[in-house]
C-alpha atoms as a PDB file:
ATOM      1  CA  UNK A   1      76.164-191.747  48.475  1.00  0.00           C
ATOM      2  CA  UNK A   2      77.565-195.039  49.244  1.00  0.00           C
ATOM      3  CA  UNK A   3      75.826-198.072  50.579  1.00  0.00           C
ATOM      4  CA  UNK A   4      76.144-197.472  54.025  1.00  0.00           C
ATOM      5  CA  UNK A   5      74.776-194.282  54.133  1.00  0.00           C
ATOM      6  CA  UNK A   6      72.216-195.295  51.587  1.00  0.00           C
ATOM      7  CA  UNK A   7      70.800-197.979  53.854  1.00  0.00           C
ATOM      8  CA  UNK A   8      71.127-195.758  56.646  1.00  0.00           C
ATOM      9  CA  UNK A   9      68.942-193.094  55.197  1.00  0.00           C
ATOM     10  CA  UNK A  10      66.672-195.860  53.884  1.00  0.00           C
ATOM     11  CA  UNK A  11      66.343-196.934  57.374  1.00  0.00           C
ATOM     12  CA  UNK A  12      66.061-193.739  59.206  1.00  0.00           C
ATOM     13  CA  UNK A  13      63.101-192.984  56.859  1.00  0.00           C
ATOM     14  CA  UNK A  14      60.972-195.797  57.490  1.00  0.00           C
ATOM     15  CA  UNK A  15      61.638-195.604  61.551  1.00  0.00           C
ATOM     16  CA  UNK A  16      60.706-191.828  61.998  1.00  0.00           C
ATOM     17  CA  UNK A  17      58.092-191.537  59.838  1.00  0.00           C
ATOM     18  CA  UNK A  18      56.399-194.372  61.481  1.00  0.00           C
ATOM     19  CA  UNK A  19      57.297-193.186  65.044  1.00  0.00           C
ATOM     20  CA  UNK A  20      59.375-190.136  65.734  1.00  0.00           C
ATOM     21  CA  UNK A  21      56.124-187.649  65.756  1.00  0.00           C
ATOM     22  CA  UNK A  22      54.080-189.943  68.076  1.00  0.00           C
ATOM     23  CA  UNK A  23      56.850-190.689  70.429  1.00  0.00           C
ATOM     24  CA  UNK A  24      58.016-186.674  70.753  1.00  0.00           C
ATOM     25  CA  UNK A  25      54.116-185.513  70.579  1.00  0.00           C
ATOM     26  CA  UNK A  26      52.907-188.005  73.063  1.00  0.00           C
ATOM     27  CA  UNK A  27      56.428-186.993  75.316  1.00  0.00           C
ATOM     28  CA  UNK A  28      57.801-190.083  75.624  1.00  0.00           C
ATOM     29  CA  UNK A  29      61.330-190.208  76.092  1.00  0.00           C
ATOM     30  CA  UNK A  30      63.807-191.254  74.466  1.00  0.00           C
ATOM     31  CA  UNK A  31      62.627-189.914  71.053  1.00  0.00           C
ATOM     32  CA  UNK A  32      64.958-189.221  68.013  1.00  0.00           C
ATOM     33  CA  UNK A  33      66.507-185.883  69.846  1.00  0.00           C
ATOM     34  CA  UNK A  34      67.066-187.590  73.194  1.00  0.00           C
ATOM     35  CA  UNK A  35      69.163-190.601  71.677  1.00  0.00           C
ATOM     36  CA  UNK A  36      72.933-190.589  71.627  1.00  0.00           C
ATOM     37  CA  UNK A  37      73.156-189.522  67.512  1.00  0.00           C
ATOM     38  CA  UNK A  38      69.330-188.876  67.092  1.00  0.00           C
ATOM     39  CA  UNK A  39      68.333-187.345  63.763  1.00  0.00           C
ATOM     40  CA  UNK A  40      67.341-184.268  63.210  1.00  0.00           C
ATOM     41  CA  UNK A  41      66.264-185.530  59.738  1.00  0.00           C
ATOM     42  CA  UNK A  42      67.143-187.897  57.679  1.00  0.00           C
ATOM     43  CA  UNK A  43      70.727-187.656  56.897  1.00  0.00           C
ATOM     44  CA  UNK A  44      71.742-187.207  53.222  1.00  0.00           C
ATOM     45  CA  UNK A  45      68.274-187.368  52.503  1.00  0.00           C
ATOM     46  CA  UNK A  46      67.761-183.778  53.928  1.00  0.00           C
ATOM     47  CA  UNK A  47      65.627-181.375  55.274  1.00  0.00           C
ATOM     48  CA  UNK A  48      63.801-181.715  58.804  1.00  0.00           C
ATOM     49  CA  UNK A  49      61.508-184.363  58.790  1.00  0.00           C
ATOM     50  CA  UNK A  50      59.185-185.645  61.422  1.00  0.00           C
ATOM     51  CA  UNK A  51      61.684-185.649  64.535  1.00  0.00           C
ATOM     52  CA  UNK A  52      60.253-181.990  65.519  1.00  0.00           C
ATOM     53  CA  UNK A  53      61.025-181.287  68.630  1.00  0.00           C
ATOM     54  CA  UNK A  54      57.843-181.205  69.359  1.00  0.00           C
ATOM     55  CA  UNK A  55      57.906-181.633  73.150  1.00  0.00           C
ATOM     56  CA  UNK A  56      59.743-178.286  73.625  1.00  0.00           C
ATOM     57  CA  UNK A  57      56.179-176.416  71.981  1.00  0.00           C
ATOM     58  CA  UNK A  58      53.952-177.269  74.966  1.00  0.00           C
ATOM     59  CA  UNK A  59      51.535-178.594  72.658  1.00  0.00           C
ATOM     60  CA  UNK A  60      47.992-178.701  74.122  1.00  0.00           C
ATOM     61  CA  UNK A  61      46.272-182.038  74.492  1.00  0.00           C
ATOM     62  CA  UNK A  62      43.746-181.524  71.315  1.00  0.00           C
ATOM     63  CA  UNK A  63      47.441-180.244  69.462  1.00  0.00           C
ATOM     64  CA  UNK A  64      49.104-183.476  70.400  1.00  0.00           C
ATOM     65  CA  UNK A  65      45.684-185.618  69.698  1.00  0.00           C
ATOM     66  CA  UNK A  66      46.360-184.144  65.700  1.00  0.00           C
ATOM     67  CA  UNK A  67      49.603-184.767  65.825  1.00  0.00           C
ATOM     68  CA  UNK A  68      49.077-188.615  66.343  1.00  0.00           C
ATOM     69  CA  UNK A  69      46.349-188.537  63.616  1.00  0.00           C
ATOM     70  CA  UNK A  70      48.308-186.706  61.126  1.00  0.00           C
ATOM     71  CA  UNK A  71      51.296-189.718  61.953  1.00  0.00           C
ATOM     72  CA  UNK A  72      48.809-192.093  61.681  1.00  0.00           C
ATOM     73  CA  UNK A  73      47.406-191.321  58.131  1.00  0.00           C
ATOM     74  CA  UNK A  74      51.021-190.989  56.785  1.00  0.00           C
ATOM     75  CA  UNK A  75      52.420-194.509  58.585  1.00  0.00           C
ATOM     76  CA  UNK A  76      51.442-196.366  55.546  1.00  0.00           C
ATOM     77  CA  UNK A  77      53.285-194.606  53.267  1.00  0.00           C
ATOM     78  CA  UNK A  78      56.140-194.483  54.929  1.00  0.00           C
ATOM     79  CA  UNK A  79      56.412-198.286  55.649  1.00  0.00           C
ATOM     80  CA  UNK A  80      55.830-198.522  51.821  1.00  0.00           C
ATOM     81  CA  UNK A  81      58.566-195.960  51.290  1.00  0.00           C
ATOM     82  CA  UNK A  82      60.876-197.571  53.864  1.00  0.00           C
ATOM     83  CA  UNK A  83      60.258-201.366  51.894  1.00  0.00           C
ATOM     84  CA  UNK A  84      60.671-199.508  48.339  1.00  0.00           C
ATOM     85  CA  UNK A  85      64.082-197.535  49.880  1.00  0.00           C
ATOM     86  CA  UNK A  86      65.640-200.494  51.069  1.00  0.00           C
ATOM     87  CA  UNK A  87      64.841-202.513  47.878  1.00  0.00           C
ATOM     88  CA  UNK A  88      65.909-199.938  45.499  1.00  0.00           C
ATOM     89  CA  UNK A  89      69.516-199.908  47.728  1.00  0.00           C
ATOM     90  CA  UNK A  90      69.647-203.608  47.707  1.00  0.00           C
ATOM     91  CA  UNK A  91      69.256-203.641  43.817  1.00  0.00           C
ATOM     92  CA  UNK A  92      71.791-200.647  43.368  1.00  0.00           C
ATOM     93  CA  UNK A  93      74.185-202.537  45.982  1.00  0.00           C
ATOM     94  CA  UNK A  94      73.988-205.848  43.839  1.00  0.00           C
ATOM     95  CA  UNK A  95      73.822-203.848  40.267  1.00  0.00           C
ATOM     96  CA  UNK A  96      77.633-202.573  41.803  1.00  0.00           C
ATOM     97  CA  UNK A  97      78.662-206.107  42.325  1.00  0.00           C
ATOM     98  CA  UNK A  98      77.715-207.480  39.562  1.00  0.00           C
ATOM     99  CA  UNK A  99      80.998-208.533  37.237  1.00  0.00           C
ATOM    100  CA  UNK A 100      81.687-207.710  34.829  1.00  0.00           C
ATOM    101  CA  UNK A 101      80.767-203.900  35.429  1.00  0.00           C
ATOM    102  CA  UNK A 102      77.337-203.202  34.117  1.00  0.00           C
ATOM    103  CA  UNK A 103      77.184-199.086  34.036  1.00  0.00           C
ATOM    104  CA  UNK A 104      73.624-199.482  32.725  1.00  0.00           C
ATOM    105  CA  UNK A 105      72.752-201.387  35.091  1.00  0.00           C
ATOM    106  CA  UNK A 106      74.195-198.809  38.045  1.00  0.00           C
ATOM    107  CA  UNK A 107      72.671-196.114  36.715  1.00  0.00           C
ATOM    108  CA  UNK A 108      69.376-197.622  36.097  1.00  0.00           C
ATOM    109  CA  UNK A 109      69.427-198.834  39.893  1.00  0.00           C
ATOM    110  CA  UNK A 110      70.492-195.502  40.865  1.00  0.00           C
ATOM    111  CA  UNK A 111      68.247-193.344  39.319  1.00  0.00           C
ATOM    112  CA  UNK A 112      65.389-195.849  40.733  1.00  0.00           C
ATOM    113  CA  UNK A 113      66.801-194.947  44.217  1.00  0.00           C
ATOM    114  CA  UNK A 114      67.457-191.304  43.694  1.00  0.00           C
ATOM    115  CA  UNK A 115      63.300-191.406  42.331  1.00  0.00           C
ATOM    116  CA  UNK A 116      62.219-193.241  45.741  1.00  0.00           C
ATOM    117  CA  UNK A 117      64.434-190.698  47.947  1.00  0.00           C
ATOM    118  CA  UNK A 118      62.724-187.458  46.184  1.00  0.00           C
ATOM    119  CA  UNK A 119      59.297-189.249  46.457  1.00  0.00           C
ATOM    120  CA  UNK A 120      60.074-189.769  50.833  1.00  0.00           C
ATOM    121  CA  UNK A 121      61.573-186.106  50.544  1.00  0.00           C
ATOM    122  CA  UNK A 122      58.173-185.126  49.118  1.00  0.00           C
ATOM    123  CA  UNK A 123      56.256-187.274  52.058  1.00  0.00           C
ATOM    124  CA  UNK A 124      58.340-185.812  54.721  1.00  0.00           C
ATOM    125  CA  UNK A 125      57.578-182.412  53.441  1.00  0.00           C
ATOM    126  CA  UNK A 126      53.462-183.067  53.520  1.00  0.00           C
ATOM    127  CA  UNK A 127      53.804-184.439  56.629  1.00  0.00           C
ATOM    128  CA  UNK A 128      55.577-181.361  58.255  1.00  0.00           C
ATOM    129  CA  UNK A 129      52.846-179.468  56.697  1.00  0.00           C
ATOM    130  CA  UNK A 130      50.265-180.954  58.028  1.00  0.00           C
ATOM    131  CA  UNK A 131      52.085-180.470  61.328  1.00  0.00           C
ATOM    132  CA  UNK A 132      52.955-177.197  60.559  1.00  0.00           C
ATOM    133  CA  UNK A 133      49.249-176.235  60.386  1.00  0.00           C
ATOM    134  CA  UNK A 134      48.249-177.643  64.128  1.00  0.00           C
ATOM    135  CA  UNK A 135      51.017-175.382  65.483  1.00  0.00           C
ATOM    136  CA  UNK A 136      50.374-171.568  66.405  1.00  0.00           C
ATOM    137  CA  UNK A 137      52.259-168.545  64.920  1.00  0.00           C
ATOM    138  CA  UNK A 138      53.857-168.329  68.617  1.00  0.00           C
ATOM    139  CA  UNK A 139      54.566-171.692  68.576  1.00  0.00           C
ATOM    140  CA  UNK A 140      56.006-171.785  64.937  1.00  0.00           C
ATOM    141  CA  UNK A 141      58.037-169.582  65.115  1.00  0.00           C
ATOM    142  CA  UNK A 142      59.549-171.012  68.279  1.00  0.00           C
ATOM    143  CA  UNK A 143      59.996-174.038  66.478  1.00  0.00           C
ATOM    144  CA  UNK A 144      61.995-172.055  63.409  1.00  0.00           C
ATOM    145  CA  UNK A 145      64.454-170.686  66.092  1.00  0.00           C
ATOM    146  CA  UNK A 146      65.072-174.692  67.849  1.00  0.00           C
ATOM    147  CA  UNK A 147      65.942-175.589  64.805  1.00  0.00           C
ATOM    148  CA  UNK A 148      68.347-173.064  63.806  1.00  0.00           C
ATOM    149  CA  UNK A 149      69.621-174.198  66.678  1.00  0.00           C
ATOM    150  CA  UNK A 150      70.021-177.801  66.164  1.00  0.00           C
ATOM    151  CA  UNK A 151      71.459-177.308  62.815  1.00  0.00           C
ATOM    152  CA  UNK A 152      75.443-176.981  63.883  1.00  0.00           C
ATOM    153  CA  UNK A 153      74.982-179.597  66.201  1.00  0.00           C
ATOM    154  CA  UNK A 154      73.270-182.044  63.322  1.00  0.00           C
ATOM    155  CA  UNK A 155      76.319-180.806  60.751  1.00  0.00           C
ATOM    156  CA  UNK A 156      78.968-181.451  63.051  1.00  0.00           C
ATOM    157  CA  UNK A 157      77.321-184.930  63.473  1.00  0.00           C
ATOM    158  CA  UNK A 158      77.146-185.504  59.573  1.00  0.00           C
ATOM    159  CA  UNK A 159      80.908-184.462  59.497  1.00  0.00           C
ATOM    160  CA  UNK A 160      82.050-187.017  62.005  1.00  0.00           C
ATOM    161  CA  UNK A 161      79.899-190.023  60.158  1.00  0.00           C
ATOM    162  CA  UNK A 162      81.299-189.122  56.938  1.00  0.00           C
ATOM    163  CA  UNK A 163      85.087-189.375  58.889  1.00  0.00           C
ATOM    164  CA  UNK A 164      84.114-192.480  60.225  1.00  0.00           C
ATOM    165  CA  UNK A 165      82.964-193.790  56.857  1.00  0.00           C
ATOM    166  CA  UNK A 166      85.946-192.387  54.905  1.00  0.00           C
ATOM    167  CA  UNK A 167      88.342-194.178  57.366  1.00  0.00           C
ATOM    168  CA  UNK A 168      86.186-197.433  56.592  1.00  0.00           C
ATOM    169  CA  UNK A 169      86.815-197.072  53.132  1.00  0.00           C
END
């Protein structure tokens, strides 16, 4: 992954985890999914994260109530994760521009980063849980077919930004 997309994903973690689920449960617009380019996830990163589309589920008052709660106990660790993502890619971006070449030093920084990303993957994947477990069968398994979907829409997206970032190159 290069450094735009690293910071990018870096980024996108620390921004939905701390609001994507309270903006879609509460309805607001303009959530992740309503946003020209609005993740479905977290880029590179992978998987679903906390940009359900949640507002599509009809999700009773006392469901929406534990959705904010659920947000709420995980919006520390995700502002930690978001600090300790964009550190780790500001030490792997300067371990790559450091002269003369230091491969030590790049893969050190890298596997530091790679460690951080699998620890927000694992975050992201409690969180859904928890979410998960407010939602009905009915309601789950509406949520499995949105996302099925969403997912050629989200991979056509990931194909143009990795165009884009190829012609940048």
């Amino acid at each position: 992954m290069n450094r735009i997309g690293q910071f990018a994903a870096g980024a996108a973690i620390a921004a939905m985890l701390t609001t994507a689920t309270t903006a879609i449960a509460q309805g607001r617009p303009g959530g992740p999914r309503e946003r020209p380019g609005g993740a479905a996830g977290f880029g590179r990163l992978g998987g679903p994260g906390p940009g359900l589309p949640l507002r599509e589920l009809n999700l009773s008052d006392a469901q929406q109530q534990q959705v904010r709660e659920i947000e709420q106990r995980h919006r520390d660790a995700a502002r930690q994760l978001g600090d300790r993502l964009r550190t780790a890619a500001d030490a792997q971006r300067q371990a790559i521009e450091t002269e003369p070449v230091n491969d030590n030093l790049i893969r050190t920084a890298t596997q530091q980063l790679a460690e951080i990303e699998a620890d927000a993957a694992i975050e992201r994947a409690h969180l859904r849980s928890e979410i998960l477990a407010v939602l009905t069968a009915e309601q789950q398994a509406q949520l499995k077919k949105l996302e099925a979907a969403r997912e050629p829409r989200a991979e056509r997206q990931a194909q143009r930004l990795e165009r884009r970032q190829r012609q940048q190159q």
